[in-house]
Protein backbone atom coordinates (compact mmCIF):
# COMPACT_ATOMS: atom_id res chain seq x y z
CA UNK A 1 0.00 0.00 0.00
CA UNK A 2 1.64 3.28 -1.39
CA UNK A 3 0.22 6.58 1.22
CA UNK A 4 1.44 9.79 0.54
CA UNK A 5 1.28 12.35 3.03
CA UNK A 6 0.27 16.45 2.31
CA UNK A 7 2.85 18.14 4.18
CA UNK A 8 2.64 21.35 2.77
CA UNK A 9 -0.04 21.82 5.56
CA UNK A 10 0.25 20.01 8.73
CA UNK A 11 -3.72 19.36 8.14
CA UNK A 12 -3.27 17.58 5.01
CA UNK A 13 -5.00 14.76 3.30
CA UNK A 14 -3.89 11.16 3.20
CA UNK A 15 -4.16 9.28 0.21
CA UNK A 16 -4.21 5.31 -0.48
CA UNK A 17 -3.53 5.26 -3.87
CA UNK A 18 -4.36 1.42 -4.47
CA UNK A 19 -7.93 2.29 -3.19
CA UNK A 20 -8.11 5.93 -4.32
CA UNK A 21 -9.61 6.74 -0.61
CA UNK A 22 -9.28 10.08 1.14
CA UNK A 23 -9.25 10.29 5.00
CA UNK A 24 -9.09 13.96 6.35
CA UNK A 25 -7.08 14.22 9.18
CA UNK A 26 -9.88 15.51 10.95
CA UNK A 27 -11.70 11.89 10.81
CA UNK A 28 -8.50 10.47 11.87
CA UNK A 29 -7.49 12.55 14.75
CA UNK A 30 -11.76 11.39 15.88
CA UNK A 31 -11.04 7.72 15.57
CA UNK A 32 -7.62 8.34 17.41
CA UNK A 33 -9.44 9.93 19.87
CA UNK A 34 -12.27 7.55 20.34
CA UNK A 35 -9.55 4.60 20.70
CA UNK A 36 -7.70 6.40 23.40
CA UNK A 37 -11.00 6.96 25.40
CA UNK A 38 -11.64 3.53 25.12
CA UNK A 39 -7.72 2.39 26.19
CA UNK A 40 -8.27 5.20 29.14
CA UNK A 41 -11.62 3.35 30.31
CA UNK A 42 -9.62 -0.53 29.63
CA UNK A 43 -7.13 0.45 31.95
CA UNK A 44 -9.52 2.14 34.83
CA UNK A 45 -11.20 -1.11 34.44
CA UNK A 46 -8.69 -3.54 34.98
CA UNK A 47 -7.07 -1.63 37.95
CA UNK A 48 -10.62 -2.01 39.47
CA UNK A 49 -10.88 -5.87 38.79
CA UNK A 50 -7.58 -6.57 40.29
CA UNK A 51 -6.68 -7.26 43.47
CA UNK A 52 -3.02 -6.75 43.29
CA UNK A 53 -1.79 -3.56 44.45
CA UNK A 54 1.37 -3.71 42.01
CA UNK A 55 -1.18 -4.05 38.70
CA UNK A 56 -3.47 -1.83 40.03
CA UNK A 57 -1.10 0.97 40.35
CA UNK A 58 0.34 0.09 36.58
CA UNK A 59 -3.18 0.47 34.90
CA UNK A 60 -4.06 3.47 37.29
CA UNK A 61 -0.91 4.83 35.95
CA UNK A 62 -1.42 3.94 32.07
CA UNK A 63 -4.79 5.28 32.61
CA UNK A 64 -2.99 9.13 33.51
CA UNK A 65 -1.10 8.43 30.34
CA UNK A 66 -4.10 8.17 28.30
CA UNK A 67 -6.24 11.10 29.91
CA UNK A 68 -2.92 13.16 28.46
CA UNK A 69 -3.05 11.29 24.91
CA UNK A 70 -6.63 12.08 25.04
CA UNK A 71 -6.11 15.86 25.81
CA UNK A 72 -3.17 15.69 23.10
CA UNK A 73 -5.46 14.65 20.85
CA UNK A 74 -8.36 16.64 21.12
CA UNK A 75 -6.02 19.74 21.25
CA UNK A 76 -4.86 19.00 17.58
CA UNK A 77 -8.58 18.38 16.90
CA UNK A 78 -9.80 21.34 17.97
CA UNK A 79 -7.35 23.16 15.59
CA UNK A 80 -7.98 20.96 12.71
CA UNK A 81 -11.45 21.28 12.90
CA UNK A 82 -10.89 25.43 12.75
CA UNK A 83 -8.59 25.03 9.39
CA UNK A 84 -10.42 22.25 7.57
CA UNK A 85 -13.08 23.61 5.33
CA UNK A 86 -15.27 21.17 5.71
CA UNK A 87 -15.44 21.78 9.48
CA UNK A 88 -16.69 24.94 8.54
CA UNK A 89 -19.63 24.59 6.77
């Protein structure tokens, strides 16, 4: 699978050229996003089914790392969503 990346602006567009598909990096940065919400909630999880203090302070620990991720993320978001015209329709 060939990609090519737009890097004349950090928003740009990927491109699969096999399939011919365009993702915005708008949709991508939302999936990203979504996944490290879902990691952040795995790992709150776990630490709550476990009764061992040493796993329950790694996922309590991996679950800090992905509230940052997650606030990493939607910080790019945010900005994407201000310089992608189709955010502002």
């Amino acid at each position: 699978m060939n990609i090519k990346i737009d890097y004349e602006q950090d928003i740009g567009v990927v491109e699969n050229y096999k399939g011919g598909i365009f993702m915005p990096t708008g949709n991508k940065l939302e999936t990203a996003l979504a996944s490290a919400k879902g990691l952040g909630a795995d790992m709150k999880t776990f630490s709550l089914d476990t009764d061992n203090e040493q796993a329950k302070q790694m996922f309590n620990e991996l679950a800090t790392t992905m509230g940052t991720v997650e606030q990493s993320i939607q910080s790019r978001l945010d900005f994407v969503k201000q310089e992608e015209p189709q955010y502002n329709k």
